[in-house]
Protein backbone atom coordinates (compact mmCIF):
# COMPACT_ATOMS: atom_id res chain seq x y z
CA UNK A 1 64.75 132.68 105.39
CA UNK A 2 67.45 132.96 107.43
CA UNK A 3 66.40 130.45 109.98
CA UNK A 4 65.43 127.81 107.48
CA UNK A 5 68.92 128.06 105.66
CA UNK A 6 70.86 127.45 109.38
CA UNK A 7 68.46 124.28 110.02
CA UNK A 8 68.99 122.17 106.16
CA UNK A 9 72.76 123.48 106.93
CA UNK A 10 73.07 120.76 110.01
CA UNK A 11 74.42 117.60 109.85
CA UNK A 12 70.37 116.23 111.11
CA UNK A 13 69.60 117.56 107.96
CA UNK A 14 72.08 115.85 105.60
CA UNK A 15 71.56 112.47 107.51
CA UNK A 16 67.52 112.64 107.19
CA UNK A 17 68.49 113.24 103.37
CA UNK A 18 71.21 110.41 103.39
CA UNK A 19 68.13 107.80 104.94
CA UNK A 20 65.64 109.09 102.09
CA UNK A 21 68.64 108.25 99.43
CA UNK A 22 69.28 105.26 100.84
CA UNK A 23 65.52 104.22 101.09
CA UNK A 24 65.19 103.91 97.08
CA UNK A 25 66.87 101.72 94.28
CA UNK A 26 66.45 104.02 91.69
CA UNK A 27 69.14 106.30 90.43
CA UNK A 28 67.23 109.19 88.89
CA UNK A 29 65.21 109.03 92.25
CA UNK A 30 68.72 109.54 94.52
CA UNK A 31 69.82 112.13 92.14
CA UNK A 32 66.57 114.66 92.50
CA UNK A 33 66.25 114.14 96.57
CA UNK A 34 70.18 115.15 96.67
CA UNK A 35 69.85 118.19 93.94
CA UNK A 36 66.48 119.34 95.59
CA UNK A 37 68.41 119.09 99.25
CA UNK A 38 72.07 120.57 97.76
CA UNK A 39 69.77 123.75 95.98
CA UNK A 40 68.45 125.39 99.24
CA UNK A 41 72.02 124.85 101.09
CA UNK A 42 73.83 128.36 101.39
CA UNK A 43 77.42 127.93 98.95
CA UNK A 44 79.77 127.10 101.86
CA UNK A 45 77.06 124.28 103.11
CA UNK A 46 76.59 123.66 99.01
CA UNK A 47 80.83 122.83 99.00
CA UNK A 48 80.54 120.94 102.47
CA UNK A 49 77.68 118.41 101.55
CA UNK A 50 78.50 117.50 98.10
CA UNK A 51 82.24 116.62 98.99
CA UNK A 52 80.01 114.42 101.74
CA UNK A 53 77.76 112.83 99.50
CA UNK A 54 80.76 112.16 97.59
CA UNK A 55 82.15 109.84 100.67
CA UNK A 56 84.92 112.52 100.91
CA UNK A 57 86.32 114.22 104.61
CA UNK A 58 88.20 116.69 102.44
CA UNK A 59 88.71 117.78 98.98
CA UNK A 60 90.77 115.01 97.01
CA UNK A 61 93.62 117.87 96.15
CA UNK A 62 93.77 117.61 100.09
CA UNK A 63 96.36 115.39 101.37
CA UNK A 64 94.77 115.44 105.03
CA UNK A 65 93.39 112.10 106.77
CA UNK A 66 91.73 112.26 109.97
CA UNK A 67 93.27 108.16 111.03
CA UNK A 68 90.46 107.49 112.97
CA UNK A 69 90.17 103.68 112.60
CA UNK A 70 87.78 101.84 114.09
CA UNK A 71 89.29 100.69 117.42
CA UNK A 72 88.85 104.83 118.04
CA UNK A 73 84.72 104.89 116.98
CA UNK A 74 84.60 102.15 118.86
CA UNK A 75 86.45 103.57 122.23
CA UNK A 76 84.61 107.03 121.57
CA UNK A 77 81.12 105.28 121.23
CA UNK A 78 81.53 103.53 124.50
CA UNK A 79 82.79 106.50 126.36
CA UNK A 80 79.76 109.09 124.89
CA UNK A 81 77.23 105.80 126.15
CA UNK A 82 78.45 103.85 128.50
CA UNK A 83 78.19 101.19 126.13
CA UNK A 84 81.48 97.97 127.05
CA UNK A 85 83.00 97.43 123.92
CA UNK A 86 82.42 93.80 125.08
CA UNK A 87 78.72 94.65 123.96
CA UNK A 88 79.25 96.55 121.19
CA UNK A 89 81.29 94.05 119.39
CA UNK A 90 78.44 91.38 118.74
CA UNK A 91 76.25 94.36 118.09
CA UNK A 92 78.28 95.83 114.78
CA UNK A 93 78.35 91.43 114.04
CA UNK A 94 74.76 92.12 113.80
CA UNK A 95 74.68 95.12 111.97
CA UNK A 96 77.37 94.82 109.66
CA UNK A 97 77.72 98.88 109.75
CA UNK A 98 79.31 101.51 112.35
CA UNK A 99 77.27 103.85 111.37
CA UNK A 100 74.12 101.57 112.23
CA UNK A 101 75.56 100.30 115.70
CA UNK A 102 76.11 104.11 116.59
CA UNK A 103 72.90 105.12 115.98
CA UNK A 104 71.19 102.13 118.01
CA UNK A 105 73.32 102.60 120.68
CA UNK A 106 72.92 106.65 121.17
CA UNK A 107 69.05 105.41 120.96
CA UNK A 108 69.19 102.93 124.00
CA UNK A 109 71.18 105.54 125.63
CA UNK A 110 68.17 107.89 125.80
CA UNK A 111 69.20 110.85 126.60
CA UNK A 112 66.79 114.11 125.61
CA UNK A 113 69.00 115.80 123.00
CA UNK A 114 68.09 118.30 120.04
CA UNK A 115 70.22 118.23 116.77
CA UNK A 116 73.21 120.84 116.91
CA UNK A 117 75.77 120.07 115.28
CA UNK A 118 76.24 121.84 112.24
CA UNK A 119 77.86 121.12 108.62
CA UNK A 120 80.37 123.98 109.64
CA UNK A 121 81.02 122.32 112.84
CA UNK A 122 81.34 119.17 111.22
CA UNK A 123 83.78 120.20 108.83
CA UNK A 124 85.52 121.91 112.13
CA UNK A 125 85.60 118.12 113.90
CA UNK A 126 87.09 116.41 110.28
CA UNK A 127 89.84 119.14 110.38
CA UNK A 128 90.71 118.97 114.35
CA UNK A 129 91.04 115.40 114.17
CA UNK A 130 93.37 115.17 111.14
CA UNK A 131 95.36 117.90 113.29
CA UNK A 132 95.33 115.95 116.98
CA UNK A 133 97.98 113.77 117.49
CA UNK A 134 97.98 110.34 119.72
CA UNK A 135 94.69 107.57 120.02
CA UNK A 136 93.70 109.12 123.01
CA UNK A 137 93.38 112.92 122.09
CA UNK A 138 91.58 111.44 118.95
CA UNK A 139 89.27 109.66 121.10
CA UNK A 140 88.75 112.25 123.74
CA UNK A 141 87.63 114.74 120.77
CA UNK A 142 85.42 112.29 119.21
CA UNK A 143 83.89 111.60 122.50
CA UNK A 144 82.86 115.20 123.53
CA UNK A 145 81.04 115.46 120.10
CA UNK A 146 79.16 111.92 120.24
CA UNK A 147 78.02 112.71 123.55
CA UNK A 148 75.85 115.43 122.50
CA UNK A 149 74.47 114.02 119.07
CA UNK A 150 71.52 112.68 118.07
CA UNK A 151 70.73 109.00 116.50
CA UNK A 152 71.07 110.12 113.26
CA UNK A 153 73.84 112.61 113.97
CA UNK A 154 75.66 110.07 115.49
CA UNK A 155 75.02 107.41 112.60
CA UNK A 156 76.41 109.91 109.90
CA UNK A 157 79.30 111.46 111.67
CA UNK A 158 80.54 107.52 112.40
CA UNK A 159 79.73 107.00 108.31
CA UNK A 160 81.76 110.30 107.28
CA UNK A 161 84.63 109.13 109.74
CA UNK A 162 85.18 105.67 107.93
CA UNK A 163 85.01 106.73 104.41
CA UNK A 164 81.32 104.77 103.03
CA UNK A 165 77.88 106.39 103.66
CA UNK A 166 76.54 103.04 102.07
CA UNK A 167 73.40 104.14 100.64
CA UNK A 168 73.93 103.39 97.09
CA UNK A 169 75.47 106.77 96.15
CA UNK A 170 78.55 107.26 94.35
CA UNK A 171 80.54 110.22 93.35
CA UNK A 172 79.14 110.11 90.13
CA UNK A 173 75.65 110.06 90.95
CA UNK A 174 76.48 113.01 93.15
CA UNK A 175 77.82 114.58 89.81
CA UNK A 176 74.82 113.97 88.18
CA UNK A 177 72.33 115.17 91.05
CA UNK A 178 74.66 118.18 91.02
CA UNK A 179 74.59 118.67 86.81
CA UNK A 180 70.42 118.76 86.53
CA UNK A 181 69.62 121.13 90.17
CA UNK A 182 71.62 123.95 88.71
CA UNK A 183 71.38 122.63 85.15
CA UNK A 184 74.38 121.94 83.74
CA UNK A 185 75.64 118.92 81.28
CA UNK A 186 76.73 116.30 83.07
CA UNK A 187 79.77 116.31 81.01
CA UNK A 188 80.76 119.78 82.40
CA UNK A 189 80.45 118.61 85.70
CA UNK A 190 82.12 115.58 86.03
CA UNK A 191 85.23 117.06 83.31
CA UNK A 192 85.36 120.15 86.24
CA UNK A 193 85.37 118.09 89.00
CA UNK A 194 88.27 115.93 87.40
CA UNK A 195 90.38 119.11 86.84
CA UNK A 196 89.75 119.96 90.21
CA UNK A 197 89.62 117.51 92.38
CA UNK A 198 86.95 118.94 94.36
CA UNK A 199 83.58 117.84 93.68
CA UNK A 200 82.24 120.92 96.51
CA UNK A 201 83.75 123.50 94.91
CA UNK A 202 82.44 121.87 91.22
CA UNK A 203 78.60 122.27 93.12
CA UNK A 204 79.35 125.90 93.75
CA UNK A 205 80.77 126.54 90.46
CA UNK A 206 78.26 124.96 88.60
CA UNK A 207 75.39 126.85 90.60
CA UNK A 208 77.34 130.22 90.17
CA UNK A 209 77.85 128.94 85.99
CA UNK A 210 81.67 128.86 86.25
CA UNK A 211 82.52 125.56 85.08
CA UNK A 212 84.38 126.49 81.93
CA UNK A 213 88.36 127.57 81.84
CA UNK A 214 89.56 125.63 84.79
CA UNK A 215 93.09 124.72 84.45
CA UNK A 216 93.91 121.15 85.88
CA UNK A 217 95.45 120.81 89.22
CA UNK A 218 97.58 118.11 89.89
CA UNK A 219 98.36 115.75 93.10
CA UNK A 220 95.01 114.42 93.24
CA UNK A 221 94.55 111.18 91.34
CA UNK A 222 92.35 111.10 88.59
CA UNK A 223 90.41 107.84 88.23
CA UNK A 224 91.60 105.30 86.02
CA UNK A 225 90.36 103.96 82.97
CA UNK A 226 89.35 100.05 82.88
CA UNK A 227 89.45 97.42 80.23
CA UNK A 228 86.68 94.88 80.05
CA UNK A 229 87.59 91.07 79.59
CA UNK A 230 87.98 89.81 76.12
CA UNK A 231 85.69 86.08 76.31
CA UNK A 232 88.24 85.33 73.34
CA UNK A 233 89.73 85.98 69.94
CA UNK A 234 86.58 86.15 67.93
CA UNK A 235 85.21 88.91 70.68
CA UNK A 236 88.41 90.87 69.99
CA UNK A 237 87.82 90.75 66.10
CA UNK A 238 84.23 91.85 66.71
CA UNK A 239 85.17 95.08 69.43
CA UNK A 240 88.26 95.94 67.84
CA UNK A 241 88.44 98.56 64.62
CA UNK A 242 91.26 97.17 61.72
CA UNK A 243 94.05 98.14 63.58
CA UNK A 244 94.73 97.92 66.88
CA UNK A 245 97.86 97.99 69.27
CA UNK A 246 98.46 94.95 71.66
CA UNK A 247 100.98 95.54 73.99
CA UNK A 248 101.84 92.93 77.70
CA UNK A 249 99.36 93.35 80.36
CA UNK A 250 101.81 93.34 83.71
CA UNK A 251 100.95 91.63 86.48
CA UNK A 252 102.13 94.67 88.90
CA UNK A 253 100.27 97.59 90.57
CA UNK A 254 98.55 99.92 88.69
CA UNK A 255 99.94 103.52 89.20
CA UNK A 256 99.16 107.21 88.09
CA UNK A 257 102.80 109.12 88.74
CA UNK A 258 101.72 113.07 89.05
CA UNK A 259 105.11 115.52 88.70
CA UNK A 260 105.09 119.05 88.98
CA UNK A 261 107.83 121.42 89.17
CA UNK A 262 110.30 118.69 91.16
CA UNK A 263 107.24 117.24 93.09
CA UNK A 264 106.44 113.79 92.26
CA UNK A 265 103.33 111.83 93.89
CA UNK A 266 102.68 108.48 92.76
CA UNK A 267 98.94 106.57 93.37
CA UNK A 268 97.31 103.10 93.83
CA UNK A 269 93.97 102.30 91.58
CA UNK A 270 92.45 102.79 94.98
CA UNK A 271 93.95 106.31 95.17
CA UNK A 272 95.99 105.88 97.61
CA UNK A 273 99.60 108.12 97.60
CA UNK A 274 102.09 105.00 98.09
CA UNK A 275 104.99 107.17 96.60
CA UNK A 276 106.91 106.30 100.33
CA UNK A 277 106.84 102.44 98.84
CA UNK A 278 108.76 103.22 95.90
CA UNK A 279 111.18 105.98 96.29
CA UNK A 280 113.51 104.78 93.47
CA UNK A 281 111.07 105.92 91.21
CA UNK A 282 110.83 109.40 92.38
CA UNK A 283 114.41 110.51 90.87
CA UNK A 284 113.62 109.44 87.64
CA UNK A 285 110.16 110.86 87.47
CA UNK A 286 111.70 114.74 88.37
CA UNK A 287 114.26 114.26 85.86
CA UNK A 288 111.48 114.51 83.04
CA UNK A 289 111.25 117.66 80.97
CA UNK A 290 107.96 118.44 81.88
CA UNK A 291 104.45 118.83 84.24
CA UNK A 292 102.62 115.16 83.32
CA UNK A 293 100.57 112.65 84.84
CA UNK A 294 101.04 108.98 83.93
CA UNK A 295 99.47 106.04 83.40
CA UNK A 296 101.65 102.74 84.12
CA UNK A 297 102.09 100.07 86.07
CA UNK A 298 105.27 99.17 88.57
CA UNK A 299 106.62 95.68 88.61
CA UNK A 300 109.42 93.96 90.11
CA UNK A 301 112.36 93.65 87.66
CA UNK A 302 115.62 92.85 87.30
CA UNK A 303 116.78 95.35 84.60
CA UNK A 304 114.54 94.22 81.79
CA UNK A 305 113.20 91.19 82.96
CA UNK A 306 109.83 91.13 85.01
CA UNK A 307 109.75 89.38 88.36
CA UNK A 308 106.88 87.39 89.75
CA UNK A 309 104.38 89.27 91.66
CA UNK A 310 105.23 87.44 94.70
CA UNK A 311 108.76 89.34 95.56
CA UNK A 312 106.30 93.02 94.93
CA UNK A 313 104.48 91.48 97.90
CA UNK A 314 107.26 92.02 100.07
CA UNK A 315 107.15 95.65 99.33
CA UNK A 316 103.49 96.14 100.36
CA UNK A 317 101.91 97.23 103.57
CA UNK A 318 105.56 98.25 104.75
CA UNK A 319 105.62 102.34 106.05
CA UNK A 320 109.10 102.33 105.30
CA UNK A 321 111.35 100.52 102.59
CA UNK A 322 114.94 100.02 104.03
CA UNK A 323 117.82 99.68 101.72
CA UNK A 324 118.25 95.98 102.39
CA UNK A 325 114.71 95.69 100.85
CA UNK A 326 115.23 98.00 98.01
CA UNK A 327 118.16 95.94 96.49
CA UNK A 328 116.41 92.58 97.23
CA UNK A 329 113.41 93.92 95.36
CA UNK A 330 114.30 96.48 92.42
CA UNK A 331 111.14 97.58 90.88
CA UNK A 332 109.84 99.82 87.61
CA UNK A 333 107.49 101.85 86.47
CA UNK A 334 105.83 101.03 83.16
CA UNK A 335 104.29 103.76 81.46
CA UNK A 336 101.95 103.28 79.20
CA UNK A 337 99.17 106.04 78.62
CA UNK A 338 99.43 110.15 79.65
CA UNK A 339 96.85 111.97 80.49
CA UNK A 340 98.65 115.22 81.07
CA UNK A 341 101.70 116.83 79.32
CA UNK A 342 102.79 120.54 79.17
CA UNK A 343 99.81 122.00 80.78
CA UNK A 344 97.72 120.56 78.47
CA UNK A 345 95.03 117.71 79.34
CA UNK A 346 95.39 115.36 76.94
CA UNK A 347 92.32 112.47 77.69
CA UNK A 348 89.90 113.60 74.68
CA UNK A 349 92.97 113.00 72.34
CA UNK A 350 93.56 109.53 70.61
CA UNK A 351 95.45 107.10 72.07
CA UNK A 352 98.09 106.90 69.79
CA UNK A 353 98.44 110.59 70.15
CA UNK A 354 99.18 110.12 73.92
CA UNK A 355 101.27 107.12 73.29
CA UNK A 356 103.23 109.24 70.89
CA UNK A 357 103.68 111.86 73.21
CA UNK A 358 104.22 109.64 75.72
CA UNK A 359 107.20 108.45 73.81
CA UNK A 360 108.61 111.61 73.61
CA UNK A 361 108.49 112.65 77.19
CA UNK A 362 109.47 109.09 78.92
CA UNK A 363 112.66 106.65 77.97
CA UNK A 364 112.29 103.06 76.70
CA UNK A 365 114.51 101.77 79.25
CA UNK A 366 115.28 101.80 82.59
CA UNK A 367 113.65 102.31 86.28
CA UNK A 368 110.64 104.16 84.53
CA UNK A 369 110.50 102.89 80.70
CA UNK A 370 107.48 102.83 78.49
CA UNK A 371 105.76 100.20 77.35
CA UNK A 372 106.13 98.31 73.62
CA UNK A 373 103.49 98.01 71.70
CA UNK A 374 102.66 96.45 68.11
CA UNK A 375 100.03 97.38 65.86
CA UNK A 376 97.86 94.54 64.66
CA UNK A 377 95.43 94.00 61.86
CA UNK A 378 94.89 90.06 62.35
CA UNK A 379 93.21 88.64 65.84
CA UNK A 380 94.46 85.55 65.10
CA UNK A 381 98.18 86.60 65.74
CA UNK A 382 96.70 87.14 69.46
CA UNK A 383 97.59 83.51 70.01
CA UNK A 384 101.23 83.51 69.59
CA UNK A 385 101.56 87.03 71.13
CA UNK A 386 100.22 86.15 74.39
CA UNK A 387 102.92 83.23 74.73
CA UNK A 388 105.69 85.73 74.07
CA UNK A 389 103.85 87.55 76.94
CA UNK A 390 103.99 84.75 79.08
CA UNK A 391 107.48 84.02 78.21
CA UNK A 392 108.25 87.81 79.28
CA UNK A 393 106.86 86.74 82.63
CA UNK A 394 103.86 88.87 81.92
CA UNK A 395 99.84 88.26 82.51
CA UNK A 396 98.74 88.18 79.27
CA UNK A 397 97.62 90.66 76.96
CA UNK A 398 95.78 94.19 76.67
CA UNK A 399 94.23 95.03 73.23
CA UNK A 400 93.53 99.03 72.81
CA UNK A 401 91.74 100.86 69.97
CA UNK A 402 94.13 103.54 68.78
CA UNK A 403 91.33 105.99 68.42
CA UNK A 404 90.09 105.82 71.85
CA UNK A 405 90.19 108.39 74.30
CA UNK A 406 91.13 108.14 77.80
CA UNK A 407 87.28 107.89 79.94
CA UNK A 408 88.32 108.29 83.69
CA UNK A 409 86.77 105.12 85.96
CA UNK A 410 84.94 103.98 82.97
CA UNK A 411 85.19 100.15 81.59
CA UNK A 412 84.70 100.00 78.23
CA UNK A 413 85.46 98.18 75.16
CA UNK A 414 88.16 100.41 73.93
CA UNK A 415 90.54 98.70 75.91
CA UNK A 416 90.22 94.62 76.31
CA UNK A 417 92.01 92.66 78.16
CA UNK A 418 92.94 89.09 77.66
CA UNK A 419 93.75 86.47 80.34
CA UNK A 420 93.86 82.01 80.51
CA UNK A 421 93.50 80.51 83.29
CA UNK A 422 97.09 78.97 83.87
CA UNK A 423 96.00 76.07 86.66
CA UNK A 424 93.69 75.29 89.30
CA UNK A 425 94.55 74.44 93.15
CA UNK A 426 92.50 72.61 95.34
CA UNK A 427 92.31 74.35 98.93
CA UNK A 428 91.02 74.17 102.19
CA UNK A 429 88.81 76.63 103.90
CA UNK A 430 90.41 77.60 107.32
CA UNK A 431 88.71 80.78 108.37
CA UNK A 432 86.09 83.22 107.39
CA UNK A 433 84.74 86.45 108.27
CA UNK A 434 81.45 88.15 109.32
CA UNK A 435 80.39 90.45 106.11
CA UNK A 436 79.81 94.29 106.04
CA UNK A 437 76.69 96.14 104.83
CA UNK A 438 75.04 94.61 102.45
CA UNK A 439 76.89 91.11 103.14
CA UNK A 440 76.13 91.25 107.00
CA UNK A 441 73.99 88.15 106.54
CA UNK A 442 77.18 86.27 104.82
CA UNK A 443 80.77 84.69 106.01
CA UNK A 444 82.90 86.17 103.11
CA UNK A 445 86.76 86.76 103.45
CA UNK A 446 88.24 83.03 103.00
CA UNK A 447 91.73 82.09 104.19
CA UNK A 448 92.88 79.00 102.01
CA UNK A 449 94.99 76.81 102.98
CA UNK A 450 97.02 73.44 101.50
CA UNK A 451 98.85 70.57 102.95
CA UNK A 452 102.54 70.72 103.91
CA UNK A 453 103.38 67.56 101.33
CA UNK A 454 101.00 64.25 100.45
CA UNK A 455 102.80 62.48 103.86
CA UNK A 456 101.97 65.38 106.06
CA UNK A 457 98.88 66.29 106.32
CA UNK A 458 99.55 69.99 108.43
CA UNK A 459 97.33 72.80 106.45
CA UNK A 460 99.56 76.09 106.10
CA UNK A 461 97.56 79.13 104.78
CA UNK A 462 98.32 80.52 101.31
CA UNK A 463 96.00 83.26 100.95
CA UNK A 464 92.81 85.23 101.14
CA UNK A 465 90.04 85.84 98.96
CA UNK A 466 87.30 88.37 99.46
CA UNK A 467 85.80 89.29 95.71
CA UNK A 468 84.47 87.36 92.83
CA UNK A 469 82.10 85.95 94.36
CA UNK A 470 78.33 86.33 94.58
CA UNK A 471 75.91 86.42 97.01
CA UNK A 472 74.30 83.27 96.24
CA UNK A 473 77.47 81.58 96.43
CA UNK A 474 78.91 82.85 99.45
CA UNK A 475 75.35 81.93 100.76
């Protein structure tokens, strides 16, 4: 027994489990191969795997990163192979996928190696790189273990590195695989592994029956709650109940601020921590009365007014903000939903409970100010609110039903939101770039360009565009 457990706990094991996902289309089909694989795992290998499956290196509570980018895989492929990176490049072209060029290449390398490496060991590797400082140590490390891995060891340990496994699995799939092998309600799982923030130790809690009286833990963003496009005023009477509130939809960066006893951590919708890019905000999120997380957005304003989205560009991408910047670009944090007050959760109550508490716990005015709302009855006043958005410098508008509750990375039609189309430019298509995964076959990525003025005809790039479009089209 003892000899079977130490071979399903290696990383050949999760990988051959990873191709069998990725080898079917159907959900309920990915869930049962990763609950029938996840069951025999011992609890440590149980913790290790899911957080895996989950695309995560470490637990989301866990700050760590191991910043290996790809111009390291890349170096540490060619080193373990012997591989130039001159060849490897129009390889990874071809295969849209790191993961897939290392696995081809540790093939054509043919050496005679047996699968060793271990889930332990690769937890070991995640943890020594986020500790080793400087590209080369990073690389060196990386190297030693490539050299020695298998095809499919190789493929997976590249995957794990950059953050996708790409094989049609998402965290909560992995929830749900989790939920019926050690059977559970789904909603237990996923509500523990929101309090958590650890989907491995959710796995071994749920196995071991634990999954009741877990008290939230903060600094680990919880995912946020979408609104689905309103086609127009008529859909809005139809979704909405009598009453509903209709406050501005900003045309900022959506945040979730977490504070705890003086710490303050602030994320992106893509859960990044970006708190370093606003550190005005910080002060007046300690100075609250109590524990919360919030729901807002930040935008670039001049006291009350809203600026354009353009001058929060000049914030973004920046490791530092110097204090030149900071005047130049003043920015605020809208709040405008809480999900956590008092060490209470508070995303099964209403929303106008939330709101209310909201109101309570966060000033109207100021660097962080909560949003205004109104209460409607009548879709038709939609019209002449979303000018006086407009005129506020605003997007447009979000409709909410009061009774809804707060459903983490879930878009719904409790919340719509309603945009116009304000003009139309006609561009040029200077570049374009090679797709990934799935859209390896496609030129995606288009940098648009216009003309300097109707006399000069000199094209100066604008902008970049990489989503809303389909396959078909891009094709």
């Amino acid at each position: 027994m003892e000899e079977s457990i130490d071979k399903i706990g290696t990383l050949q094991s999760f990988a051959e489990c990873a191709e069998a996902v990725a080898a079917t289309t159907k959900k309920l089909e990915k869930a049962a191969i990763v609950g029938s694989y996840l069951e025999a795992l011992s609890d440590a290998d149980l913790s290790r795997a899911a957080r895996y499956f989950a695309g995560h290196q470490f637990a989301s509570t866990d700050a760590r990163t191991t910043n290996v980018g790809g111009s390291i895989i890349s170096a540490a492929l060619s080193e373990a192979t012997g591989f130039s990176l001159e060849n490897l490049y129009p390889r990874y072209v071809r295969l849209g996928d790191p993961g897939e060029l290392a696995a081809e290449i540790v093939k054509e390398a043919k050496r005679s190696v047996q699968p060793t490496i271990t889930l332990a060991e690769t937890e070991s590797l995640i943890a020594r790189l986020s500790e080793t400082r400087g590209i080369k140590n990073k690389t060196a490390l990386l190297t030693s273990v490539l050299h020695h891995a298998t095809p499919l060891e190789a493929k997976y340990l590249v995957k794990l590195l950059t953050g996708d496994l790409r094989i049609g699995l998402r965290e909560g799939l992995v929830e749900d695989a989790i939920a019926r092998v050690f059977g559970r309600s789904l909603e237990d799982v996923a509500y523990a592994n929101m309090l958590l923030g650890d989907i491995g130790e959710t796995a071994t809690r749920a196995r071991a029956g634990e999954l009741r009286d877990i008290n939230m833990r903060l600094f680990h963003p919880i995912k946020f709650m979408l609104a689905t496009p309103a086609a127009d005023l008529t859909d809005v009477a139809r979704t909405m109940p009598e009453e509903f509130l209709v406050e501005d939809k900003f045309d900022g960066i959506r945040a979730q601020a977490h504070v705890e006893a003086g710490r303050v951590a602030i994320y992106s919708r893509t859960m990044d921590e970006i708190t370093h890019r606003f550190p005005e905000l910080v002060g007046p999120l300690q100075s609250l009365a109590t524990d919360v997380i919030i729901d807002g957005e930040i935008v670039p304003s001049n006291g009350e007014v809203i600026l354009p989205f353009s001058e929060l560009q000049k914030r973004l991408g920046r490791k530092s903000v110097g204090t030149q910047l900071l005047k130049a670009v003043p920015v605020a944090l809208v709040a405008y939903d809480l999900l956590y007050a008092g060490g209470k959760v508070l995303i099964d109550q209403p929303l106008s409970e939330r709101r209310h508490l909201l109101g309570q716990i966060v000033p109207g005015q100021g660097p962080l100010r909560m949003s205004q709302d109104k209460l409607l009855s009548d879709a038709a006043m939609l019209d002449e609110e979303f000018d006086l958005a407009r005129a506020r410098g605003n997007e447009g508008l979000m409709i909410k039903s009061p009774g809804s509750p707060y459903k983490p990375g879930r878009r719904g039609r409790d919340w719509l939101k309603l945009k116009r189309a304000i003009a139309t430019l006609d561009v040029v298509v200077t570049a374009v770039e090679v797709g990934h995964g799935k859209r390896r076959h496609l030129l995606s990525d288009y940098t648009f360009a216009v003309r300097r003025s109707t006399e000069d005809g000199e094209l100066l790039n604008i902008g970049k565009a990489y989503s809303g479009l389909t396959d078909r089209e891009l094709a």
